[in-house]
Each structure stands twice: as C-alpha cells, then as structure tokens.
Protein backbone atom coordinates (compact mmCIF):
# COMPACT_ATOMS: atom_id res chain seq x y z
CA UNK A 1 18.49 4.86 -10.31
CA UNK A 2 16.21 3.32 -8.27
CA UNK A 3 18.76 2.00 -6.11
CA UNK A 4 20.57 5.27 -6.07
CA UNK A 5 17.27 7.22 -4.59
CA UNK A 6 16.64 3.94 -1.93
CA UNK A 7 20.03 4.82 -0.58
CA UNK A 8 20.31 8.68 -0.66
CA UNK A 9 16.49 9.60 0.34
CA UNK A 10 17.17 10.77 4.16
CA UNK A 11 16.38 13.28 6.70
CA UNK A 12 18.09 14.85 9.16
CA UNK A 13 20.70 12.14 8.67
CA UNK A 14 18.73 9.66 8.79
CA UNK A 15 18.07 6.94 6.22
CA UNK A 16 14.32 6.67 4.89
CA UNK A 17 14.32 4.26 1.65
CA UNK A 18 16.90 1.11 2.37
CA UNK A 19 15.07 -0.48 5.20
CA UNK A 20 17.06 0.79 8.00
CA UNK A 21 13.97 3.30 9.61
CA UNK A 22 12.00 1.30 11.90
CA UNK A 23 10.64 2.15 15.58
CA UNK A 24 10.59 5.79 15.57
CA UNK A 25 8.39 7.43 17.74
CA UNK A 26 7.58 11.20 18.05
CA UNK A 27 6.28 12.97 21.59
CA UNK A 28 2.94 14.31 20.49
CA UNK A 29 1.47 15.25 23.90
CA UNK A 30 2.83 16.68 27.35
CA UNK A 31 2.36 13.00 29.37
CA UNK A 32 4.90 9.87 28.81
CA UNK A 33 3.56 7.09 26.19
CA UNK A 34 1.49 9.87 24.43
CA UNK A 35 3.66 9.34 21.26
CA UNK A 36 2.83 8.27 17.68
CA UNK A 37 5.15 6.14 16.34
CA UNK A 38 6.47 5.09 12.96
CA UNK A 39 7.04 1.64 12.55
CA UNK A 40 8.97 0.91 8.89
CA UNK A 41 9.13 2.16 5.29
CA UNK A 42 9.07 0.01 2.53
CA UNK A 43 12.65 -0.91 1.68
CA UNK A 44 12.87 0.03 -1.56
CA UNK A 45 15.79 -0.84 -2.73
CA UNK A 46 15.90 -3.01 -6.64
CA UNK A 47 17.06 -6.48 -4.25
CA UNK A 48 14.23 -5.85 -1.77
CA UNK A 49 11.08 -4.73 -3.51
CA UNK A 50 8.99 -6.18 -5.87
CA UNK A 51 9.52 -9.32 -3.84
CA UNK A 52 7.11 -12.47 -5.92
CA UNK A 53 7.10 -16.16 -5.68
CA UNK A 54 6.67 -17.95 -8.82
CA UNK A 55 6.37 -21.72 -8.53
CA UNK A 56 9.51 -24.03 -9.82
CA UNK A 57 9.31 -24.72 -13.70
CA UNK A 58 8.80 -28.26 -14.47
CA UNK A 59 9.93 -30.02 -17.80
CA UNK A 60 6.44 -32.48 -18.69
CA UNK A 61 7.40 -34.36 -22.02
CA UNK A 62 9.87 -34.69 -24.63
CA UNK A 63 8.08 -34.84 -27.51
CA UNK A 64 9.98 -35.26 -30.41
CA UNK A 65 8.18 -38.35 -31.84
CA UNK A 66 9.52 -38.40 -35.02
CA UNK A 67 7.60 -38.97 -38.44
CA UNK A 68 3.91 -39.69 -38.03
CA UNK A 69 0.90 -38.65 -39.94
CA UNK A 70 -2.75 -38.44 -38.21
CA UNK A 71 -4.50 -36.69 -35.44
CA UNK A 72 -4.62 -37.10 -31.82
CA UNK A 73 -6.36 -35.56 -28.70
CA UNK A 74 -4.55 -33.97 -25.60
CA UNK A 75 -6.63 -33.83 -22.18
CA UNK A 76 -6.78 -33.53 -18.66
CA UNK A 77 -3.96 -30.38 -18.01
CA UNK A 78 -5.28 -28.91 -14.69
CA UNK A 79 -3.78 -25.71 -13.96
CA UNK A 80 -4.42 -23.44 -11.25
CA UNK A 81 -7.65 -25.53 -11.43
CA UNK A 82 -8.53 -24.29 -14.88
CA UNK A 83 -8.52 -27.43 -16.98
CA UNK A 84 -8.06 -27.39 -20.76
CA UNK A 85 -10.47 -30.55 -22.29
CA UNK A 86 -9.98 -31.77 -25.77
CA UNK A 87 -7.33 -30.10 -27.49
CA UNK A 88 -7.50 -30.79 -30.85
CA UNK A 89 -3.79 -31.32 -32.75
CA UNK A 90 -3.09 -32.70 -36.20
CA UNK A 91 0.00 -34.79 -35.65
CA UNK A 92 2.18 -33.44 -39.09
CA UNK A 93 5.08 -35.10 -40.56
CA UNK A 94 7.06 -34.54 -37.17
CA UNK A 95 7.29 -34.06 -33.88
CA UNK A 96 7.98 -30.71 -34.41
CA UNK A 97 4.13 -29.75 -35.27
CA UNK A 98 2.79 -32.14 -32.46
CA UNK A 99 4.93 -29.71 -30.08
CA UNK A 100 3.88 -26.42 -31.95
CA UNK A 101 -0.40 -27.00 -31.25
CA UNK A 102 0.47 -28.61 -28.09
CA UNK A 103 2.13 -25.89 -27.16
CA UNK A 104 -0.03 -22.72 -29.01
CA UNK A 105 -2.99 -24.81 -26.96
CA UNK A 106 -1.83 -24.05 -23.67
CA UNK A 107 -0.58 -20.86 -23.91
CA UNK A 108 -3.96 -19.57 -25.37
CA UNK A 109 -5.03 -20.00 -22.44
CA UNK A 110 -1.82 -18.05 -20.28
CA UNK A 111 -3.83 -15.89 -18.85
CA UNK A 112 -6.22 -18.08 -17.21
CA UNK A 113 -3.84 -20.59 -15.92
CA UNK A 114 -0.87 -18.13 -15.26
CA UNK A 115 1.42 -20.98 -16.74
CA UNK A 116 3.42 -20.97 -19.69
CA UNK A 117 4.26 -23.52 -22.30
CA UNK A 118 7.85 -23.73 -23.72
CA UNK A 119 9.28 -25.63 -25.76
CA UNK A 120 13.62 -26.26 -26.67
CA UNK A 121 15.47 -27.62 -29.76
CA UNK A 122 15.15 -30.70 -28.10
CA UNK A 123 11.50 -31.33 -27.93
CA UNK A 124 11.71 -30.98 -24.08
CA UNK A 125 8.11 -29.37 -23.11
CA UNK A 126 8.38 -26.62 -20.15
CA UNK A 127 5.82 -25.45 -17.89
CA UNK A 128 6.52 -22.22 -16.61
CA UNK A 129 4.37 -20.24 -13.88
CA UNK A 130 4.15 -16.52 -14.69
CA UNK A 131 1.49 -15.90 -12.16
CA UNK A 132 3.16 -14.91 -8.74
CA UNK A 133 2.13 -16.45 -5.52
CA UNK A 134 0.15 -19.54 -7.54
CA UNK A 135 0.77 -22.58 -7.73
CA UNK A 136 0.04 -25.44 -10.38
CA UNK A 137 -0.06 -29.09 -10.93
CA UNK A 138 -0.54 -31.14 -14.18
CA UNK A 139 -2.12 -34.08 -14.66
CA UNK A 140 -1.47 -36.89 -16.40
CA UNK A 141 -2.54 -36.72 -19.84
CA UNK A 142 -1.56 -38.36 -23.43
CA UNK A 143 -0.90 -37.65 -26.84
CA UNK A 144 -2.10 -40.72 -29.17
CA UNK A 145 -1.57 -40.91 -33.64
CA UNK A 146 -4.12 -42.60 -35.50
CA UNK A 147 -1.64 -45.86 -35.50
CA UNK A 148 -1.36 -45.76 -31.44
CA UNK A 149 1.50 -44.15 -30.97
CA UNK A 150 1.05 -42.40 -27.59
CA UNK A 151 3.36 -39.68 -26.18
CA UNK A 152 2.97 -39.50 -22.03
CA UNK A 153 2.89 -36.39 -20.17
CA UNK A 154 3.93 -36.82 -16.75
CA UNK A 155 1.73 -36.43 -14.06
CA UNK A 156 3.27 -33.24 -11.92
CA UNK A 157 2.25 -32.76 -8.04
CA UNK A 158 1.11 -29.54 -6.88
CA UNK A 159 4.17 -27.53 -7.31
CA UNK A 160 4.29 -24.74 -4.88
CA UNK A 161 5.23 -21.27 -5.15
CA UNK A 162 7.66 -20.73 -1.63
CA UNK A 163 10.08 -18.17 -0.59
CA UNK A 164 13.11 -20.60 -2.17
CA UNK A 165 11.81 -19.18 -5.31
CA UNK A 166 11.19 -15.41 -4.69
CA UNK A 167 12.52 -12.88 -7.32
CA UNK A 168 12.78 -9.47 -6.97
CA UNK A 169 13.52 -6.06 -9.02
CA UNK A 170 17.00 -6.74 -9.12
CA UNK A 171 16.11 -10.61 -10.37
CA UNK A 172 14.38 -9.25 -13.70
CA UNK A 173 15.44 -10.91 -16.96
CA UNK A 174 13.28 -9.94 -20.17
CA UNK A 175 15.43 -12.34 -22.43
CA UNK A 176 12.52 -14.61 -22.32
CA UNK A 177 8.86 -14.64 -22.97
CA UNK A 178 8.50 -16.06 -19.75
CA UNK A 179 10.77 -13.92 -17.99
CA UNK A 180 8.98 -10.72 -19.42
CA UNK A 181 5.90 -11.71 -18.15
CA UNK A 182 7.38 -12.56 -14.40
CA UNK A 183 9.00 -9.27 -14.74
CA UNK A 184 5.65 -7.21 -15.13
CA UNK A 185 3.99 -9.25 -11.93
CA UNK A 186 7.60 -8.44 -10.00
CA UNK A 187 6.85 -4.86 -11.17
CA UNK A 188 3.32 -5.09 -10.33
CA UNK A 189 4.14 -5.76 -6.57
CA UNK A 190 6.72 -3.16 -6.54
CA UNK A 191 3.83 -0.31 -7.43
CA UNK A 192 1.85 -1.90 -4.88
CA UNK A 193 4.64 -1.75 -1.75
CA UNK A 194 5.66 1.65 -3.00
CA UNK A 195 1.94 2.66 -3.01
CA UNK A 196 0.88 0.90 -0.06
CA UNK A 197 4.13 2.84 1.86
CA UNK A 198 2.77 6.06 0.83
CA UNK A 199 -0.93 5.45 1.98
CA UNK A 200 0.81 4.76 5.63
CA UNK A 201 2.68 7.47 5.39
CA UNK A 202 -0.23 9.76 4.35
CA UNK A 203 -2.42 7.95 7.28
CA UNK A 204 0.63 9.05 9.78
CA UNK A 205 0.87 12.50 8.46
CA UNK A 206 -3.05 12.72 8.56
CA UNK A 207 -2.63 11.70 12.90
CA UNK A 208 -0.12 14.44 13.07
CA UNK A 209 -2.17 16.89 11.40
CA UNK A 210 -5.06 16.52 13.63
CA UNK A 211 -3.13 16.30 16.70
CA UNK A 212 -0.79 19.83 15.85
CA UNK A 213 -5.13 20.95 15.09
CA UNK A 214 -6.40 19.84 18.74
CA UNK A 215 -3.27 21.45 20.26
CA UNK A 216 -3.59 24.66 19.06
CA UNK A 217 -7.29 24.82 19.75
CA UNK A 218 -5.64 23.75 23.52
CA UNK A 219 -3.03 26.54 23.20
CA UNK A 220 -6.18 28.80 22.29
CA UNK A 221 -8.17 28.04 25.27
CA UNK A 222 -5.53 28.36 27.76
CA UNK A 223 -4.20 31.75 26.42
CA UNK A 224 -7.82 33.26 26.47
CA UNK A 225 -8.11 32.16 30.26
CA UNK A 226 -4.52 33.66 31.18
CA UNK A 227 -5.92 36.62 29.68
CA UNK A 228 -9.55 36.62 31.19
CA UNK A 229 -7.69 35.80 34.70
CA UNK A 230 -4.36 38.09 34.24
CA UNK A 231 -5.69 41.28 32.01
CA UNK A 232 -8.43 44.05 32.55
CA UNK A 233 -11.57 43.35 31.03
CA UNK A 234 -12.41 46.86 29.82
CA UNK A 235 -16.10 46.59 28.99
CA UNK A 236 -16.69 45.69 33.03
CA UNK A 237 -14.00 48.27 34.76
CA UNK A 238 -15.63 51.17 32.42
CA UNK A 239 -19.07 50.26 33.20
CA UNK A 240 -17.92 50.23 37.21
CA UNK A 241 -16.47 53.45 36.36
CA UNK A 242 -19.70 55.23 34.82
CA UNK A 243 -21.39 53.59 37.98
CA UNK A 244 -19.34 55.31 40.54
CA UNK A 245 -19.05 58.11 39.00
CA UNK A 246 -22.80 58.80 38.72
CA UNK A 247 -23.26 57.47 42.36
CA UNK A 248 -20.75 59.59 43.38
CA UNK A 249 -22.12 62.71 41.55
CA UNK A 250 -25.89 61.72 42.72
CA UNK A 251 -24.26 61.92 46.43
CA UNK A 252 -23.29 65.27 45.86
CA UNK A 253 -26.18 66.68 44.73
CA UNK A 254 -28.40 64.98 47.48
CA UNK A 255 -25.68 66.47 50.02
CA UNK A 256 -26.16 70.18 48.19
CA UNK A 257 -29.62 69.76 49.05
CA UNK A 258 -29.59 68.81 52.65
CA UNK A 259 -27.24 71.39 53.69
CA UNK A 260 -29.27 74.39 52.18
CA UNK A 261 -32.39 73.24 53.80
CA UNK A 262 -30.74 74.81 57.29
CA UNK A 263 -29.85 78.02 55.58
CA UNK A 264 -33.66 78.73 54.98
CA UNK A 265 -34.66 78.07 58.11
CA UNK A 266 -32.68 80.48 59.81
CA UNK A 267 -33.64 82.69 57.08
CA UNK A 268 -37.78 82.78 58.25
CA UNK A 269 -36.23 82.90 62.11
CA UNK A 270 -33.83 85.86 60.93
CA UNK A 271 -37.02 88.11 59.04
C-alpha cells in the first residue's frame, strides 16, 4: 500500500511521491528570477524511506563450556560507551546457564547500549546493534569457574554503522527479536522523513500564501489609482457644480441690480 500511494500520488501528470519531483520552480512575480522553487519530496517509496544504518553484528564467544559448577564474574563490555561492571553469573551444570545470565545481563541493559545479546544452539554469542546510526565496540573481557576455567570474549574494534549496512522499509524482518526492534527504529525514521516532507511543504505553501496576500494588496492599490486617475470623483465635480451654480446665480442678481439703477434715474429726470 504504501508503495502503491508513492507511485500513484501525482498532479497534473506529474509524479509527487517516488522521488522523481525535483527543481520545480513557480513564477511568483512579474520580473525574471522572482520564482520560488521546490526542490524535492521525500521519496517515499517502502525501498527508499525509512533509510537506517545499523552497525555489522559480530559473533564474541562460543560458550558452550561444558559441565562446571561455581561462579564467575564477567567485566569490561563497553558499548556505545555504556560499560556493564561486574556481572554476577552462577556457572550451573552447563554451558547452557553460563550463556543464559551472560546473556539476560546484557540485554537488561538494551536500551542503554542499543546492542543486543543472542545466543544459537551452538553456544555462539551474538552482538547485535538495534540502535540506528551507532556504533559499538567490545572489549575484552573473561568468564572464569571457581576451578579456573576461563571462557575469552574477544576483544571487538569499533564497529561502525556505514551506508554498506543501511536497511530500509522494504528490508523489515520481524522474525527476530532483533529484527523487530531494527524494524521500529527503520519505522521511526520513516515518520520522521514523511513528517519532515510535510513541514517543507507547509513552509512552501506558507511563501505562496503570503506572496498571492502582497499581490492582491498590489492589485488593490493599482486599481484604486486607475480609478482615482480614469473615473469622476463625484464628491469634487458636485461641489464645483453647487459652486458655479451659486456664482453664476450671484452674477445675475448683481447684474439685475445694476441695470435698474439707470431706469430710476431717468425716472427723477422724467417727473
């Protein structure tokens, strides 16, 4: 499914989801280079996202010892440079229970070290890293019975999570206890591209926003000074109007006045 809406999510024609959209730009202003471009979405297609490196697992010991009865004291495992001192195990009546506390010892501690202790039919001890992007290294360390009988763990270089080892979506396998707990860190990185795609996304659509808001407010301006330049401004041309026409009447009047002034004059002359 998720595959299925990586590869049919388009617009227009155009592909959005399976990491072919790159480099688009859109024209934003009325001058060259004023553009806003769009440089990627987040493939997100199951063999793309959720890409995490988990460093290489490294078998330590084999440590089926056989039949012994006493206790012994495991030290010095450095991982992820949390170190697990003086682990206590009662060495049973085989190998078996050495391997079982060995192992229950450094897994109660997963969470800090991101590493996680397996362990096969065969007594082989297996450090796997369940932390992504981490790396680990083990120190050299020893198991020892009451009679002296010492079991070596080797003494493992910083092993390095790198991009020969990345896993994706599409890499998931739950089959394991280890591979369940890759599988939630591959997950975890999957929510964060997909999120991280749609903050970008909501940043672009945010520029766009605001430049669609300043051009309108610039489509405003310049229709209210076609109109002040190209239409009547009423308020004015009436007021010019009242003017003239009071001027005009005031005139008349005035004139009314001047020319009967004559009329009396020959009026006295006439009596």
């Amino acid at each position: 499914e998720i595959d299925r809406v990586a590869s049919n999510t388009n617009f227009n024609g155009t592909k959005l989801l399976d990491g072919s959209f790159a480099g688009a730009l859109f024209q934003v202003g009325a001058d060259a280079g004023q553009t806003i471009s769009v440089n990627t979405i987040a493939n997100t297609q199951s063999s793309a996202i959720g890409k995490a490196f988990f460093a290489e697992a490294q078998d330590v010991a084999n440590l089926a010892t056989g039949d012994a009865t006493a206790s012994g004291t495991y030290s010095g495992l450095s991982i992820n440079s949390v170190t697990i001192d003086d682990v206590d195990v009662e060495i049973g009546d085989s190998g078996d229970d050495v391997a079982r506390k060995l192992v229950g010892a450094i897994n109660s501690k997963m969470d800090q070290t991101g590493v996680y202790a397996s362990l096969d039919d065969a007594g082989q001890l297996t450090l796997t890293s369940i932390k992504a992007d981490k790396n680990f290294e083990l120190e050299a360390g020893t198991l020892t019975d009451g009679d002296g009988i010492t079991i070596a763990l080797a003494d493992i270089a910083e092993v390095e999570a790198t991009d020969s080892d990345a896993t994706f979506l599409s890499g998931v396998d739950i089959s394991t206890v280890a591979g369940s707990q890759q599988a939630l860190e591959i997950i975890d990185k999957a929510l964060t591209t997909v999120s991280t795609s749609r903050a970008d996304m909501g940043a672009i659509q945010n520029r766009f926003s605001s430049v669609v808001t300043n051009l309108q407010t610039s489509a405003e301006n310049l229709t209210a000074s076609r109109s002040r330049i190209q239409d009547t401004d009423f308020a004015a041309e009436t007021a010019n109007l009242t003017r003239g026409q009071i001027l005009q009447q005031a005139g008349t009047a005035m004139l009314a006045q001047a020319n009967s002034l004559p009329n009396g004059v020959l009026a006295l002359l006439q009596g």
